[in-house]
C-alpha atoms as a PDB file:
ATOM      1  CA  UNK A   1       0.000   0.000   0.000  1.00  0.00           C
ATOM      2  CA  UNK A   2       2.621   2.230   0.656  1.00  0.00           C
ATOM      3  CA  UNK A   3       4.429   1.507  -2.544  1.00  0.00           C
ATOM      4  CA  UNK A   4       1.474   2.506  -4.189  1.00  0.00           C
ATOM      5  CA  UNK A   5       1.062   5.404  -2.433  1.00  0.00           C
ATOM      6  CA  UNK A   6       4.455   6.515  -3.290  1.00  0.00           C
ATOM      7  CA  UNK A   7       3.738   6.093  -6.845  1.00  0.00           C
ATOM      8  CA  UNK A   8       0.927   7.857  -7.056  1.00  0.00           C
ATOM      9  CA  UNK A   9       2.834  11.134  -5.384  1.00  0.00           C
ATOM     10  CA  UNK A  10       5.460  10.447  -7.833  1.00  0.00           C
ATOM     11  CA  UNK A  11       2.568  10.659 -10.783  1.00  0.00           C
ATOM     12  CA  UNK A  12       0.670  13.731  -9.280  1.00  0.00           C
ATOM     13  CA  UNK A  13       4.239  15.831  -8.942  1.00  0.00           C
ATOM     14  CA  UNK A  14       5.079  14.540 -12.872  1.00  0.00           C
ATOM     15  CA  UNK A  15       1.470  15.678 -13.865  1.00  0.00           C
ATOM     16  CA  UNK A  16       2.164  19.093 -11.830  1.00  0.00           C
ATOM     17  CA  UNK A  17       5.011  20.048 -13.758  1.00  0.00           C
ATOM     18  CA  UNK A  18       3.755  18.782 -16.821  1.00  0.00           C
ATOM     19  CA  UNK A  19       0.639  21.516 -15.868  1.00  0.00           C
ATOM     20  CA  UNK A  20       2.737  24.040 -14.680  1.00  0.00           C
ATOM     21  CA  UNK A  21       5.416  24.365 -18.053  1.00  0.00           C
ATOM     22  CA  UNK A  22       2.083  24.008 -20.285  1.00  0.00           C
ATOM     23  CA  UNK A  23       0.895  27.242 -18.467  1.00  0.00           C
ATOM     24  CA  UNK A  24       3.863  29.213 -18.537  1.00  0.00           C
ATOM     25  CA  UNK A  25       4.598  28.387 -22.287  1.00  0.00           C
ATOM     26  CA  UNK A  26       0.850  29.407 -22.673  1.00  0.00           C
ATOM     27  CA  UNK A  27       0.776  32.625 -21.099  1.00  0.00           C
ATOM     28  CA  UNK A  28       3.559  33.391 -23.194  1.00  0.00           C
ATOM     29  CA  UNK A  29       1.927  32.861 -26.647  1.00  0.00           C
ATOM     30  CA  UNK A  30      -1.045  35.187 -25.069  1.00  0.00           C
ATOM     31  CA  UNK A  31       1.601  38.232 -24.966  1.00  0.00           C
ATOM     32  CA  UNK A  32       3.302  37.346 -27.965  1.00  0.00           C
ATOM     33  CA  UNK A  33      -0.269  37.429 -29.409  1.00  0.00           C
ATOM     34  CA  UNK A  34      -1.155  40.370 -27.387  1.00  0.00           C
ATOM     35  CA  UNK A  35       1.920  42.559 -28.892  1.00  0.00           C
ATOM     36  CA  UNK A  36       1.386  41.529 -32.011  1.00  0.00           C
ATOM     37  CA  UNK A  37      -1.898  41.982 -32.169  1.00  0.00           C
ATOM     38  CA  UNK A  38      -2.997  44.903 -29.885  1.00  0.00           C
ATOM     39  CA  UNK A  39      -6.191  45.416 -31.331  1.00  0.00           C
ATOM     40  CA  UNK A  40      -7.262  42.032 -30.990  1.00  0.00           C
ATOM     41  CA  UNK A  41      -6.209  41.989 -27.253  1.00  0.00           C
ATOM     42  CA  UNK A  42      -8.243  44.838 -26.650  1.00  0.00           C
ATOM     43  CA  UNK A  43     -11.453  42.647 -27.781  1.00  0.00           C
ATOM     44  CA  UNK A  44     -10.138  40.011 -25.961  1.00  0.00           C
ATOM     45  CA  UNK A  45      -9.417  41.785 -22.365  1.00  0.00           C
ATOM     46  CA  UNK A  46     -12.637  43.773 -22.469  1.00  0.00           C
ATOM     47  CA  UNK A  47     -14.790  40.803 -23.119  1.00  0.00           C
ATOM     48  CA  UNK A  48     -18.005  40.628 -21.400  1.00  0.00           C
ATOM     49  CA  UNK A  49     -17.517  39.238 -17.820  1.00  0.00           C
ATOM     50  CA  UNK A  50     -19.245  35.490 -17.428  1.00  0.00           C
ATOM     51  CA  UNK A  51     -19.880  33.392 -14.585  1.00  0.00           C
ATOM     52  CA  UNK A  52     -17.638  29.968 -15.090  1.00  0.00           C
ATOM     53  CA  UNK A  53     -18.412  26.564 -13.197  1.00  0.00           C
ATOM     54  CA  UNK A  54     -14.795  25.205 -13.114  1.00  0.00           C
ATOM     55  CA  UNK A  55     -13.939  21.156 -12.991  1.00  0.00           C
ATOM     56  CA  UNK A  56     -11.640  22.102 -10.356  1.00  0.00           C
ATOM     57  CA  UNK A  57      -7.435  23.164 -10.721  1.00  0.00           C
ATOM     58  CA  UNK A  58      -4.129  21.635  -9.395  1.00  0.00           C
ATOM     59  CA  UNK A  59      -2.658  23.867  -7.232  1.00  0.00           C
ATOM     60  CA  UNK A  60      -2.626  28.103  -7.452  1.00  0.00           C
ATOM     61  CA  UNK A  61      -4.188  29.146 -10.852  1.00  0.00           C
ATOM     62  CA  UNK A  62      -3.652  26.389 -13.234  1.00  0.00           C
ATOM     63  CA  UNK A  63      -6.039  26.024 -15.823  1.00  0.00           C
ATOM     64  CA  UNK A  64      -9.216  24.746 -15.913  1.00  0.00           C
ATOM     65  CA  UNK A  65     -10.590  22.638 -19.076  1.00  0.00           C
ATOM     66  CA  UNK A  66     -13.373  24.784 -19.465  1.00  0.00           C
ATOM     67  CA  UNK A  67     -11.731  27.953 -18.447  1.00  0.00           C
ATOM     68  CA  UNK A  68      -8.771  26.778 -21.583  1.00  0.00           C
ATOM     69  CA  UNK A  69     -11.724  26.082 -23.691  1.00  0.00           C
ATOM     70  CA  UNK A  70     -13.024  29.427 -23.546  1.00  0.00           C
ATOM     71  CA  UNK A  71      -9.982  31.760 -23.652  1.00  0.00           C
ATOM     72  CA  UNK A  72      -9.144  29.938 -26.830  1.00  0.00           C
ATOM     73  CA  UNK A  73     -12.483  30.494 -28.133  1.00  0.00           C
ATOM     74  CA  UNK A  74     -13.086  33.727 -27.018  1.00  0.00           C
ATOM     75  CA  UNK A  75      -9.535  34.290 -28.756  1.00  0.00           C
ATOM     76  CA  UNK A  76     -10.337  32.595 -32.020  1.00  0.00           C
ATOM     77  CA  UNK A  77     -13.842  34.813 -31.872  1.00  0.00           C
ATOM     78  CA  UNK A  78     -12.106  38.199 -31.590  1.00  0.00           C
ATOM     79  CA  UNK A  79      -9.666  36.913 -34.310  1.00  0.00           C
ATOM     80  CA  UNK A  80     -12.462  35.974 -36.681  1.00  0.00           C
ATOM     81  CA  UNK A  81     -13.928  39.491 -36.297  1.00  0.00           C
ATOM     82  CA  UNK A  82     -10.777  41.119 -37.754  1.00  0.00           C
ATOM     83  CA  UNK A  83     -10.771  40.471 -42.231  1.00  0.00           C
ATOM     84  CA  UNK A  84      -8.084  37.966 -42.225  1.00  0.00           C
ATOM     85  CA  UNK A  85      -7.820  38.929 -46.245  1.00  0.00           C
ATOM     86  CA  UNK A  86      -7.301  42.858 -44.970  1.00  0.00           C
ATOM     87  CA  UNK A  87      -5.468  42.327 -41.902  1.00  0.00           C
ATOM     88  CA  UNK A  88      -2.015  41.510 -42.864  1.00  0.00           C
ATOM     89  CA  UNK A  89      -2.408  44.793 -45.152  1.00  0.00           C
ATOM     90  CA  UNK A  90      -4.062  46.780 -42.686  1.00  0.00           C
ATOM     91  CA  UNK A  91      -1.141  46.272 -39.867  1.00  0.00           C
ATOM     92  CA  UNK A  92       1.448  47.009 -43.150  1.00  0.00           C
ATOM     93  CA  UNK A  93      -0.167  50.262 -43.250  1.00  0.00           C
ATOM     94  CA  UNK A  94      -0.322  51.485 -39.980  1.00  0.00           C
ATOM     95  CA  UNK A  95       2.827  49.806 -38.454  1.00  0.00           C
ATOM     96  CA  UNK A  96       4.527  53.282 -39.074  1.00  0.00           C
ATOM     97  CA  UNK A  97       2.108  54.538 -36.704  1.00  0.00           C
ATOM     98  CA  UNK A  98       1.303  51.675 -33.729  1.00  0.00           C
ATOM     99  CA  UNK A  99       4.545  49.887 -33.193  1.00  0.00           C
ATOM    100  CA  UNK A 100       7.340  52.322 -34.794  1.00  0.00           C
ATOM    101  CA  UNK A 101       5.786  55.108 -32.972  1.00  0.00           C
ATOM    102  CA  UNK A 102       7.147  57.824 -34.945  1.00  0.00           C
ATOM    103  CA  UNK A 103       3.383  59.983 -34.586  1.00  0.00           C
ATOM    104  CA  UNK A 104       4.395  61.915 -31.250  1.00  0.00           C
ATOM    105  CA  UNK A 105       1.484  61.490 -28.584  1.00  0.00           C
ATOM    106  CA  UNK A 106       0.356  64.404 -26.119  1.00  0.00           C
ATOM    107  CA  UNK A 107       1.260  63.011 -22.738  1.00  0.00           C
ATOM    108  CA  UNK A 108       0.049  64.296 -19.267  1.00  0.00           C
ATOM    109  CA  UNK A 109       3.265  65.000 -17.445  1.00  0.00           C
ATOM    110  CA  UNK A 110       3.857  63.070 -14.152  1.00  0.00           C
ATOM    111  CA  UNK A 111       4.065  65.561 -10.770  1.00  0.00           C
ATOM    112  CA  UNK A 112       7.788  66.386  -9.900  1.00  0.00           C
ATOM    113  CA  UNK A 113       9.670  67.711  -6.742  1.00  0.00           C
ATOM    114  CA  UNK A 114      11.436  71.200  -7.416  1.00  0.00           C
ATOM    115  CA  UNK A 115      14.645  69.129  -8.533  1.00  0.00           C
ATOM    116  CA  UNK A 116      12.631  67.606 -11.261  1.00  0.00           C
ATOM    117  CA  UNK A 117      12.091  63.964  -9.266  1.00  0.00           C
ATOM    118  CA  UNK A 118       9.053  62.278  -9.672  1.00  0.00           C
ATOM    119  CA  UNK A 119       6.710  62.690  -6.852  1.00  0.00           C
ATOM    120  CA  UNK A 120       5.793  58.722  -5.447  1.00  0.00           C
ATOM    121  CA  UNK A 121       3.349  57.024  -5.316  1.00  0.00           C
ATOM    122  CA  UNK A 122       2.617  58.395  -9.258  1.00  0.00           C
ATOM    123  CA  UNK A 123      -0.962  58.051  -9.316  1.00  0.00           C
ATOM    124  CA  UNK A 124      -2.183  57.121 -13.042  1.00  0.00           C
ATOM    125  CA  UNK A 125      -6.422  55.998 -13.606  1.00  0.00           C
ATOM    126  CA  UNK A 126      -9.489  56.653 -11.756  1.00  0.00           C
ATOM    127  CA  UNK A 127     -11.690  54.902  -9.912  1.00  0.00           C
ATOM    128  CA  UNK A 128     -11.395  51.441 -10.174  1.00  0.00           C
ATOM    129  CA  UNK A 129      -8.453  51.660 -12.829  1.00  0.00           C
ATOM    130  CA  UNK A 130      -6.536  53.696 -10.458  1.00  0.00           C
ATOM    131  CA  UNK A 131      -2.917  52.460  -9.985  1.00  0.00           C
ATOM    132  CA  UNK A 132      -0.128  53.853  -8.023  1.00  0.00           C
ATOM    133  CA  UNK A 133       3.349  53.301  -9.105  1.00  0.00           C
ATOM    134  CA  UNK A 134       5.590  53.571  -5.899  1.00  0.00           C
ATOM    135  CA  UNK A 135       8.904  53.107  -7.738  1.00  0.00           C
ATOM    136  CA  UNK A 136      10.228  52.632 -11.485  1.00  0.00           C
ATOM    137  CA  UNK A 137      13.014  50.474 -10.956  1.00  0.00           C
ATOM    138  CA  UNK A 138      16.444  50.405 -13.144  1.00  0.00           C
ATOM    139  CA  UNK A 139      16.989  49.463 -16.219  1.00  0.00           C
ATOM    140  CA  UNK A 140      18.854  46.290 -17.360  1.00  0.00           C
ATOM    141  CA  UNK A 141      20.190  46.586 -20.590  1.00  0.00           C
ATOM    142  CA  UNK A 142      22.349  44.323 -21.381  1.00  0.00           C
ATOM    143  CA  UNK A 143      19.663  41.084 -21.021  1.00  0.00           C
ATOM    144  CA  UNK A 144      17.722  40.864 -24.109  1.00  0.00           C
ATOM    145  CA  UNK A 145      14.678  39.357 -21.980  1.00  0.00           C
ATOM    146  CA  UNK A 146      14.293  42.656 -19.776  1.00  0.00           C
ATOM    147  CA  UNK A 147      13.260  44.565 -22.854  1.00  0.00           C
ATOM    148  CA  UNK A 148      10.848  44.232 -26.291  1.00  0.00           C
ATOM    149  CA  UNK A 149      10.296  46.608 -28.738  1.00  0.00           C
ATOM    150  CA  UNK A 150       7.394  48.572 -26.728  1.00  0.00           C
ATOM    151  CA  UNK A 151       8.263  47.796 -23.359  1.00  0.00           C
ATOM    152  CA  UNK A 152      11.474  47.673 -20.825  1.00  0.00           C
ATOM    153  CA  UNK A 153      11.366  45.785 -18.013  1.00  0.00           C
ATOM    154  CA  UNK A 154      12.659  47.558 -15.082  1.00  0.00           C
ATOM    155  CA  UNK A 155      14.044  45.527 -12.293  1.00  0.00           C
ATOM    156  CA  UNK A 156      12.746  47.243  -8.834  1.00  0.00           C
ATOM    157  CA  UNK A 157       9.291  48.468 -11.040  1.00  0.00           C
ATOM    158  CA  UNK A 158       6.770  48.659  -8.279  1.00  0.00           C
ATOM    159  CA  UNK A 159       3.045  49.364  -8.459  1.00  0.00           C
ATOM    160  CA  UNK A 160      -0.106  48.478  -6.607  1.00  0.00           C
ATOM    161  CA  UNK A 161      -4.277  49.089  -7.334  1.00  0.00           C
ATOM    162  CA  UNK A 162      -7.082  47.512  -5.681  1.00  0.00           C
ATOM    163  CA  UNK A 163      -8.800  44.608  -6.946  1.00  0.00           C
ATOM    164  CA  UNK A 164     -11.299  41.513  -5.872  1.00  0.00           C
ATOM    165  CA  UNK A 165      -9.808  40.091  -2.768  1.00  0.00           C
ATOM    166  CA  UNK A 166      -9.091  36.138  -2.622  1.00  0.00           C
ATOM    167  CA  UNK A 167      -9.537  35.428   0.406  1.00  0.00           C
ATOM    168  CA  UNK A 168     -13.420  37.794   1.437  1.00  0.00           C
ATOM    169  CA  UNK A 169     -15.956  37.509  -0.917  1.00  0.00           C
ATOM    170  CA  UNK A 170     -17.333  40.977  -1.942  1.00  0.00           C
ATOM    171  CA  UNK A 171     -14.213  42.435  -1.014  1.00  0.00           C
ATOM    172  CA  UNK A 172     -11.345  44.565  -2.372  1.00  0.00           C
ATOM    173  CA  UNK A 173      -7.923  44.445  -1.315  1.00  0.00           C
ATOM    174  CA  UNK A 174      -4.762  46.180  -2.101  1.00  0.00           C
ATOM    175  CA  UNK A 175      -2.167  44.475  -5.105  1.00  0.00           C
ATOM    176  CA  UNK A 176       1.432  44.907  -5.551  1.00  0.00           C
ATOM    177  CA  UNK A 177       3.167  43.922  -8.748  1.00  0.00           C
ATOM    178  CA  UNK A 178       7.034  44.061  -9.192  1.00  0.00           C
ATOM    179  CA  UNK A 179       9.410  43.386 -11.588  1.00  0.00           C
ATOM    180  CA  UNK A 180      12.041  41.129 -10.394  1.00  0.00           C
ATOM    181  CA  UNK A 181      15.623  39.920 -11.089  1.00  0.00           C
ATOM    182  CA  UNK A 182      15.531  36.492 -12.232  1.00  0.00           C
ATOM    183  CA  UNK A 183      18.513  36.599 -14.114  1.00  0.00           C
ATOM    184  CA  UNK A 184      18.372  35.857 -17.679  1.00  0.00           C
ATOM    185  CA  UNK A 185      14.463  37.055 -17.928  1.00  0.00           C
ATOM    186  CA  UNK A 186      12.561  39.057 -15.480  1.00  0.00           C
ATOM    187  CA  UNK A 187      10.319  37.441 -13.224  1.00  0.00           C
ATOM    188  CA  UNK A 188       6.632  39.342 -12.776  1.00  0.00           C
ATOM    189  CA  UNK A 189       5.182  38.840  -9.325  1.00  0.00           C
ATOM    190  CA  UNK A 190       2.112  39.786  -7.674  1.00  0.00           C
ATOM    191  CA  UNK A 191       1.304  39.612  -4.322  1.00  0.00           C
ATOM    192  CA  UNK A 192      -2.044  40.556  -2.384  1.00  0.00           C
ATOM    193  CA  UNK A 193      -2.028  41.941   0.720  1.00  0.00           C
ATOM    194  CA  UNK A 194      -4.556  39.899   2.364  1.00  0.00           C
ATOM    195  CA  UNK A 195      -2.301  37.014   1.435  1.00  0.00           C
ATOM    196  CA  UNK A 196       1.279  38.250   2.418  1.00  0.00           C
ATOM    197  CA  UNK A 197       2.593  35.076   2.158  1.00  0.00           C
ATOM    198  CA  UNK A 198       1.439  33.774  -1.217  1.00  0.00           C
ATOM    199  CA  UNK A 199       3.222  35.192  -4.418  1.00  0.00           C
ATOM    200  CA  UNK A 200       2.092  34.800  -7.513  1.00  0.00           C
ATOM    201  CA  UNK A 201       4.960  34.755 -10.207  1.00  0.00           C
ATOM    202  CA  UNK A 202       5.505  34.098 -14.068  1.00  0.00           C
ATOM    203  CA  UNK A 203       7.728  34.951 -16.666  1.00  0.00           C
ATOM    204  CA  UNK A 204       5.249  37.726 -18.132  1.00  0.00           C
ATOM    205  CA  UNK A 205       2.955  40.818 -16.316  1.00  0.00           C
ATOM    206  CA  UNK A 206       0.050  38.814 -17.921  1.00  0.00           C
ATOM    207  CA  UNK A 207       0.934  35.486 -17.018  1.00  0.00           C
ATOM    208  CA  UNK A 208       1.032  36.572 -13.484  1.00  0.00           C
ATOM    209  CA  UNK A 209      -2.007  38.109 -13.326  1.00  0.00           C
ATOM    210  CA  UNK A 210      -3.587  35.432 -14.866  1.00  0.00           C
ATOM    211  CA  UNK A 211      -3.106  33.662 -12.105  1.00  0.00           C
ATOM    212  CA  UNK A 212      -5.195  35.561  -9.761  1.00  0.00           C
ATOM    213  CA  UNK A 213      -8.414  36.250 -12.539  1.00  0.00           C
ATOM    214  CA  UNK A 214      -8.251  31.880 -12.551  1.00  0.00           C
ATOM    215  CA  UNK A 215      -8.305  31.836  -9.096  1.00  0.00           C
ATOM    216  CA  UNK A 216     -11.247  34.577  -9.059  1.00  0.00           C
ATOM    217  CA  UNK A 217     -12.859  32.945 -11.595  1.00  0.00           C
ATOM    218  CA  UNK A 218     -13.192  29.747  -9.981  1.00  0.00           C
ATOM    219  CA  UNK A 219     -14.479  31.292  -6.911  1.00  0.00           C
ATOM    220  CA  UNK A 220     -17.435  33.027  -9.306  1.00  0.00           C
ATOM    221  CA  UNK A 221     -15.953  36.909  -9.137  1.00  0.00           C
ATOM    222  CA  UNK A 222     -17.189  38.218 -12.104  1.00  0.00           C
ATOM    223  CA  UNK A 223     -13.494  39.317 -13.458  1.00  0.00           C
ATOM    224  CA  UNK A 224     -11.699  39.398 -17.109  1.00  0.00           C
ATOM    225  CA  UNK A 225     -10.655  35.694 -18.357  1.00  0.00           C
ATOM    226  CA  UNK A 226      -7.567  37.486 -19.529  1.00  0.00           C
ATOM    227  CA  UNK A 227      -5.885  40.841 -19.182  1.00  0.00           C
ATOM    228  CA  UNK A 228      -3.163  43.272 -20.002  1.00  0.00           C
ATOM    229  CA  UNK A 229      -0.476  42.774 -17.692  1.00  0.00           C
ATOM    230  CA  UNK A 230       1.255  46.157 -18.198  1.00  0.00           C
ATOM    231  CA  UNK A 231      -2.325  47.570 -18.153  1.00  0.00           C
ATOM    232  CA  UNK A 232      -2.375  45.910 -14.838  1.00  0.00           C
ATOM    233  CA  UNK A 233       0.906  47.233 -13.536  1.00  0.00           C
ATOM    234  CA  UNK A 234       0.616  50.624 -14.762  1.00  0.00           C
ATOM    235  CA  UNK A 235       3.397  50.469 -17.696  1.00  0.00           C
ATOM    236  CA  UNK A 236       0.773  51.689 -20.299  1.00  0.00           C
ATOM    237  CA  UNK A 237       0.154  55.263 -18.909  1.00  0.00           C
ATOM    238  CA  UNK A 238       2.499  57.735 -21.397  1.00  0.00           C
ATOM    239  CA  UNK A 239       3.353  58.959 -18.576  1.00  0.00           C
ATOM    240  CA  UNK A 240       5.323  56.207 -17.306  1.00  0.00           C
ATOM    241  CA  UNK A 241       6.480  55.135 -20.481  1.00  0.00           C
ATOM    242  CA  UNK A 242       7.835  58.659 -21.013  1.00  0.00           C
ATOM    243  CA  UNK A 243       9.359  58.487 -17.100  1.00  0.00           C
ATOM    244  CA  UNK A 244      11.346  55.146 -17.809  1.00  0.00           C
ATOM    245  CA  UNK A 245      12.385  56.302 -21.480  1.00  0.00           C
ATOM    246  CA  UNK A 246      14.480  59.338 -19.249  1.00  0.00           C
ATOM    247  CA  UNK A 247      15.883  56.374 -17.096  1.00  0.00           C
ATOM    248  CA  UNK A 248      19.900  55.801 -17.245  1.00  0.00           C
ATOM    249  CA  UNK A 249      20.784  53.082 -19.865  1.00  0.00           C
ATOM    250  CA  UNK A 250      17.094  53.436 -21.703  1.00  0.00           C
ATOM    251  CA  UNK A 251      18.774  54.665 -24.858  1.00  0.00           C
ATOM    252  CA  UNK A 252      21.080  51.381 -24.725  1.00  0.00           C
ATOM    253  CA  UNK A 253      17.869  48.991 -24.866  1.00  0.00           C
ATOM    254  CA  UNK A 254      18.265  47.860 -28.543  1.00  0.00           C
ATOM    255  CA  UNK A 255      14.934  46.464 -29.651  1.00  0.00           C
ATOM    256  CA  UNK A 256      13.523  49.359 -27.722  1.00  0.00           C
ATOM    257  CA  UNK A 257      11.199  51.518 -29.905  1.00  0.00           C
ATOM    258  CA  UNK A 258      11.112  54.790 -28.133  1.00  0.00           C
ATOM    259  CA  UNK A 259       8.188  56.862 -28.637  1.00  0.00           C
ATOM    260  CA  UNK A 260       7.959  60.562 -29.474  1.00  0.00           C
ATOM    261  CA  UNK A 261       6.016  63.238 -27.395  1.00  0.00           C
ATOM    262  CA  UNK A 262       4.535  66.372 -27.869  1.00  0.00           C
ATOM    263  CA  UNK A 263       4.487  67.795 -24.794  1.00  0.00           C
ATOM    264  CA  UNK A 264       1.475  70.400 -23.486  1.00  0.00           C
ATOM    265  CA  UNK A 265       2.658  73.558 -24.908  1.00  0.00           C
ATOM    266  CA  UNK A 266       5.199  72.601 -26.965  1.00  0.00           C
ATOM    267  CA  UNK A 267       6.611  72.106 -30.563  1.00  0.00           C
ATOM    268  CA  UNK A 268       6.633  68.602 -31.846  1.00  0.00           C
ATOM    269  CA  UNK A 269       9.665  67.006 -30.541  1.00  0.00           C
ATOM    270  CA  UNK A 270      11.353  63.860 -30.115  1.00  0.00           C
ATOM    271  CA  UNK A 271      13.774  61.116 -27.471  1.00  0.00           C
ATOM    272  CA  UNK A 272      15.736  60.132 -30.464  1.00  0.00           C
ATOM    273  CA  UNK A 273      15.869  60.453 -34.366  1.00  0.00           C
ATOM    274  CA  UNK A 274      16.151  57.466 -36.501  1.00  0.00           C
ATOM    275  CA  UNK A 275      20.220  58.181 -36.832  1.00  0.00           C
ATOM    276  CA  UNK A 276      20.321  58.290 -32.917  1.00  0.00           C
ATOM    277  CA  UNK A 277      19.109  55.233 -32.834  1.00  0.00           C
ATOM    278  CA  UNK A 278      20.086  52.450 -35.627  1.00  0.00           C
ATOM    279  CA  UNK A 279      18.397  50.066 -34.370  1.00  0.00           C
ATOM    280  CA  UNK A 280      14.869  51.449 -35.041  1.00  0.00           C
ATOM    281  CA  UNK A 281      14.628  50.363 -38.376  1.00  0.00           C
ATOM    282  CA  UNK A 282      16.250  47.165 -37.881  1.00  0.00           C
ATOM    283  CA  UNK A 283      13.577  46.084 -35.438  1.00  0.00           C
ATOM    284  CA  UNK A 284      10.693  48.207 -37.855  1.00  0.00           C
ATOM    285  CA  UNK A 285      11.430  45.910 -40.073  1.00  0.00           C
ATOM    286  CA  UNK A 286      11.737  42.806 -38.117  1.00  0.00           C
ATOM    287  CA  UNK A 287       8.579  43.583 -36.256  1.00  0.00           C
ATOM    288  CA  UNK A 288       5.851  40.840 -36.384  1.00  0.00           C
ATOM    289  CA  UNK A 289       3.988  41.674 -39.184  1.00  0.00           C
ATOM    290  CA  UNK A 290       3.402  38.618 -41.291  1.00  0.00           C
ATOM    291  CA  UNK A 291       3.357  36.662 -37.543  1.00  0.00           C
ATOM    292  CA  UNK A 292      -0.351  34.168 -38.444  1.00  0.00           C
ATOM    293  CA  UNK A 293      -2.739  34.452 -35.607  1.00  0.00           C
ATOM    294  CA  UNK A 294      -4.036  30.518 -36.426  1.00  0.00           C
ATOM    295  CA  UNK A 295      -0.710  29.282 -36.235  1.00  0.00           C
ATOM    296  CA  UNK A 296      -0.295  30.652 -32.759  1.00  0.00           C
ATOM    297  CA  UNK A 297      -3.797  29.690 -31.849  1.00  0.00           C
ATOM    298  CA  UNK A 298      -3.024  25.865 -32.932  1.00  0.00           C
ATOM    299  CA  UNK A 299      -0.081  25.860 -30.556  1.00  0.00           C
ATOM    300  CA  UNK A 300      -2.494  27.647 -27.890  1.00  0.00           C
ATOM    301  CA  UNK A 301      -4.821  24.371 -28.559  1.00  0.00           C
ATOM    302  CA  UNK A 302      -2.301  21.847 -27.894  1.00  0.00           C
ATOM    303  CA  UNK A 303      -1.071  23.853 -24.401  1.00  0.00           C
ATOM    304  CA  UNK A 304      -4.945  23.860 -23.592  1.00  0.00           C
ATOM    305  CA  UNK A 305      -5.002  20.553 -24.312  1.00  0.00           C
ATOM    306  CA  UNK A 306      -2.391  19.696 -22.256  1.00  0.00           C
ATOM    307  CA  UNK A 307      -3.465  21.551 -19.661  1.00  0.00           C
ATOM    308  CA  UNK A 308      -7.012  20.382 -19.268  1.00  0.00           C
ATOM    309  CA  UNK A 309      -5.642  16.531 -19.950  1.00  0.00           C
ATOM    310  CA  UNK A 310      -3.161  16.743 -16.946  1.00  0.00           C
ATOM    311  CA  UNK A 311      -6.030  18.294 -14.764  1.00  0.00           C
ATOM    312  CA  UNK A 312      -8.338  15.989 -15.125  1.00  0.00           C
ATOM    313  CA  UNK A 313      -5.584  13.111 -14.742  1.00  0.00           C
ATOM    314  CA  UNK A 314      -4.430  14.519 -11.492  1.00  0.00           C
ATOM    315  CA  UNK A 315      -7.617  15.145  -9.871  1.00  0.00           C
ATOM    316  CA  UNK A 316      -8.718  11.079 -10.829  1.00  0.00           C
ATOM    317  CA  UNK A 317      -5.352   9.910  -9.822  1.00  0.00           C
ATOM    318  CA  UNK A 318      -4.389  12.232  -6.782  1.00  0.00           C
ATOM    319  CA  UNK A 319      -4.531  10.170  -2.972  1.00  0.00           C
ATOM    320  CA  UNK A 320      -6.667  12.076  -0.613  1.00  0.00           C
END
């Protein structure tokens, strides 16, 4: 009996790690989708809200085979939506103006001290949106991981906002995310202050997130299926993108596109021209703009698949 026993912990830890890298690699096709596709993300994020009855989950925020189900469908639904005979052309002829950001925005400038230092917490959104960022962090240049062509990781970024609470039904509680040092790639963490002791970590802002909306979800909070994890942290404001452009070593981030500002009051103006930085049309050009949406969604479909298989193995074959 004991033998047996034995075995079976030996299958449920195999079948948890089988779960857990089948996550990970999953959240990470979501933001590669996500960035590649920012207008389908938006569809995606600010889907209608639903009420899910779960099979159940192995451990903290793994996936669920009908929670898999519909993400990928909701995914495949939003894709559908978009021309796919237009949509290739249609991101050809805007790319100048989404993802090489050469059309200076307006930005709302951040409050700063009399020395010109931000003012912390930054507070960026209303209401329920509102997030404070209580430090920006430094950047790591010279890790290819801690930077993509709209975003740069900075390792000490700290933020918090209020969200549904784990733990109290009907309750909100108070969020931190950071941005960590996990050597060759950043590691995203998330921890709720309710639950001091319980961090929730990925290699991506989304994927870490994602882990609390699952857990949410299961317990029947009416929350996103998916979200933006920079939305979540903060990182999309201008404002803070403009802030951690100005850091010390942004300028050496290579695949970093910076954007250009017009700032209240001002003449058109710009971080860097496109002989200040060669890199810019280097990674214009290399930007994903023939990536296929189906061929990522077929690999999301075998990670769901996966996933939901190695769920429903565990929770037949687990000793009580």
């Amino acid at each position: 009996m004991a033998v047996k026993r034995e075995g079976l912990d030996k299958n449920y830890q195999d079948i948890r790690a089988k779960v857990q890298m089948a996550r990970a690699e999953n959240n990470q096709l979501l933001d590669m989708l996500s960035e590649a596709y920012p207008e389908v993300d938006a569809d995606f994020s600010s889907s209608d809200n639903e009420d899910s009855v779960l099979n159940g989950s192995v451990g903290g925020g793994e996936l669920s085979e009908a929670l898999v189900h519909r993400k990928r469908d909701s995914l495949r639904a939003s894709l559908a939506a978009h021309d796919p005979s237009t949509h290739i052309t249609k991101r050809r002829r805007c790319l100048g103006k989404r993802d090489s950001r050469a059309e200076p925005k307006h930005v709302e400038s951040l409050q700063r001290d009399s020395h010109g230092s931000l003012v912390f917490p930054v507070v960026i959104g209303k209401g329920q949106d509102e997030v404070q960022i209580h430090a920006l962090g430094r950047v790591v240049w010279d890790r290819d991981a801690y930077h993509t062509s709209r975003y740069i990781w900075t390792v000490g970024f700290k933020s918090t906002r209020m969200y549904p609470s784990l733990l109290a039904n009907n309750t909100r509680c108070l969020y931190s995310s950071e941005i960590l040092d996990g050597g060759d790639s950043p590691v995203f963490q998330v921890t709720a202050e309710d639950m001091p002791d319980m961090a929730f970590r990925a290699m991506s802002s989304s994927g870490a997130w994602k882990q609390i909306l699952d857990q949410l979800t299961a317990k029947g909070v009416g929350v996103k299926t998916h979200a933006s994890g920079p939305q979540m942290y903060g990182l999309i404001h201008l404002g803070v993108t403009k802030a951690i452009q100005e850091l010390e070593n942004a300028d050496k981030c290579q695949k970093y596109i910076r954007q250009l500002w017009v700032e209240d009051g001002a003449e058109s103006s710009s971080d860097a021209t496109d002989d200040d930085n060669p890199h810019r049309a280097s990674s214009l050009a290399n930007s994903s703009v023939d990536a296929e949406p189906e061929a990522a969604l077929r690999r999301l479909s075998v990670h769901d698949s996966t996933i939901a298989a190695a769920t429903n193995e565990s929770l037949t074959s687990h000793p009580n």
